[in-house]
Protein backbone atom coordinates (compact mmCIF):
# COMPACT_ATOMS: atom_id res chain seq x y z
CA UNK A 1 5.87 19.16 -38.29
CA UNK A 2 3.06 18.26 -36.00
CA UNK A 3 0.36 19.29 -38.07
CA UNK A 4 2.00 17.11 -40.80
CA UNK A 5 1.73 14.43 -38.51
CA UNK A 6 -1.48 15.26 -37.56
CA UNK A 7 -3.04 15.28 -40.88
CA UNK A 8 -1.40 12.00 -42.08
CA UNK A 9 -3.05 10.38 -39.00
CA UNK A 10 -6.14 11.66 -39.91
CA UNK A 11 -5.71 10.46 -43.20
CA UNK A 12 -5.16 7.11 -42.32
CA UNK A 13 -8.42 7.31 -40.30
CA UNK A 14 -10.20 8.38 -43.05
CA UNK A 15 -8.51 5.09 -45.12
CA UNK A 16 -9.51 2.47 -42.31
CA UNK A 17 -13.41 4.20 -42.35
CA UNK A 18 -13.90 4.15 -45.77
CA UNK A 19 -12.08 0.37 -46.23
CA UNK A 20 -16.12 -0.32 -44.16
CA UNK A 21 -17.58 0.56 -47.88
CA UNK A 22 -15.72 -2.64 -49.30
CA UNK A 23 -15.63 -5.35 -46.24
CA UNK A 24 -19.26 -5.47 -44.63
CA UNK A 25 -21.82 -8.09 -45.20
CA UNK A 26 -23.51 -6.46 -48.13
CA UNK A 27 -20.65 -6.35 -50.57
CA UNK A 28 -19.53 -9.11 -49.62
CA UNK A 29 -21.70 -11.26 -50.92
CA UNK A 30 -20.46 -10.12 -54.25
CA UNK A 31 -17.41 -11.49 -53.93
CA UNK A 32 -17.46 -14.32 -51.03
CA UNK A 33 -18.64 -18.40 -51.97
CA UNK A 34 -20.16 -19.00 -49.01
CA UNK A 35 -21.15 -15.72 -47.06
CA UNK A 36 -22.63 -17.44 -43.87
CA UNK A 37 -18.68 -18.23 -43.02
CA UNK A 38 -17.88 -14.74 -43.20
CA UNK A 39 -20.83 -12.54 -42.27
CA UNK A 40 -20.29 -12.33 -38.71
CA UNK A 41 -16.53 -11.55 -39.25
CA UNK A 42 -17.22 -8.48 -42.17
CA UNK A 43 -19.63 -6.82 -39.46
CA UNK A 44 -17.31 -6.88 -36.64
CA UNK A 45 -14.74 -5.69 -39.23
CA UNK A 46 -17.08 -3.02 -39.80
CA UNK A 47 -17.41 -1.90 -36.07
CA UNK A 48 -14.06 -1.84 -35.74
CA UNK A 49 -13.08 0.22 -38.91
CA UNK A 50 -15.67 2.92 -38.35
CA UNK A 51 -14.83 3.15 -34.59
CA UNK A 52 -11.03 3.54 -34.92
CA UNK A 53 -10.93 5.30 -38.66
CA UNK A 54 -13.30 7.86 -36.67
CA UNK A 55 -11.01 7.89 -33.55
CA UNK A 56 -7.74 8.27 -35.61
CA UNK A 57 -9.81 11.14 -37.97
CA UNK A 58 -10.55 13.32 -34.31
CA UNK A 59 -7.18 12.42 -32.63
CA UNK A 60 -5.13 13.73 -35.75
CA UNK A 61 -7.47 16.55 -36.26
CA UNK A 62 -6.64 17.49 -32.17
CA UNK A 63 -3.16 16.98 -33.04
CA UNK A 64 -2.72 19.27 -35.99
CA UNK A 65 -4.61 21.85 -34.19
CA UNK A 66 -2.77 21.68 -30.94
CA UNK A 67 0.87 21.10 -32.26
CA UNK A 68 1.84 19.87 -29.26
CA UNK A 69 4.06 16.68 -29.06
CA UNK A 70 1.96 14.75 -26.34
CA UNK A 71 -1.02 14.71 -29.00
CA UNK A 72 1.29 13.90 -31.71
CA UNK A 73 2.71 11.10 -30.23
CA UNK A 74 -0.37 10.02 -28.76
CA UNK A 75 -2.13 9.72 -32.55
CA UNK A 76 0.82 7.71 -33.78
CA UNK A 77 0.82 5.43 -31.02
CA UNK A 78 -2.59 5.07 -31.43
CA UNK A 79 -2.44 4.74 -35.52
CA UNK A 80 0.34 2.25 -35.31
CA UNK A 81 -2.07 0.22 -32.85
CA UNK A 82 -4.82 0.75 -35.06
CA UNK A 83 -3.00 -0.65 -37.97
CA UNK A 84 -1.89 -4.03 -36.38
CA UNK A 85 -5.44 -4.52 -35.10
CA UNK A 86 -7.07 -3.56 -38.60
CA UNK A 87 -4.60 -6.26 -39.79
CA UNK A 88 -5.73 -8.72 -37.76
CA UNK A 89 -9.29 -8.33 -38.43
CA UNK A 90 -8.73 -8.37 -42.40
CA UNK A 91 -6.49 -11.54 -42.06
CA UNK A 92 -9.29 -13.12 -40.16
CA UNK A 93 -11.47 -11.53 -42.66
CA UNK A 94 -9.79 -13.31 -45.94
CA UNK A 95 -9.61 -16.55 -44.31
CA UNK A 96 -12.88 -16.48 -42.13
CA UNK A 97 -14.84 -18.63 -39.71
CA UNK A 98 -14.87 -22.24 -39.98
């Protein structure tokens, strides 16, 4: 059950990270009007999705390996927390800086 756990948590990691490849500055300017009104926004979303989608990808990792309920809870806390925050940046990402 805990490597289960584990491995979905990395997988969800491995989602946020690789969501970088479609919101950063670059791409963006494929698809955004006026880019200078999100630029700074899709490289903070960036950041943030490489930092925790790396962070989730070693804490589920650790917690498949370990199978220990501490780690396990600790990588969903810290997925769930992820999520919300990842939410926030996209909504702020969609709408942008005025």
């Amino acid at each position: 059950m805990h490597a289960l756990v584990g491995k979905g948590v990395a997988g969800i990691g491995a989602v946020i990270a690789l969501s970088a490849l479609v919101v950063n500055p670059r791409v963006g300017e494929l698809y955004q009007d006026y880019i200078e009104n999100y630029y700074n926004v899709m490289l903070g979303y960036v950041g943030w999705s490489l930092g925790l989608g790396l962070l989730l990808v070693g804490l589920g990792l650790i917690a498949a390996r370990r199978g220990r309920a501490g780690w396990t809870g600790m990588a969903k806390t810290v997925a769930v927390l992820s999520l919300v925050l990842m939410a926030d940046r996209a909504l702020l990402v969609v709408f942008g800086l005025s």
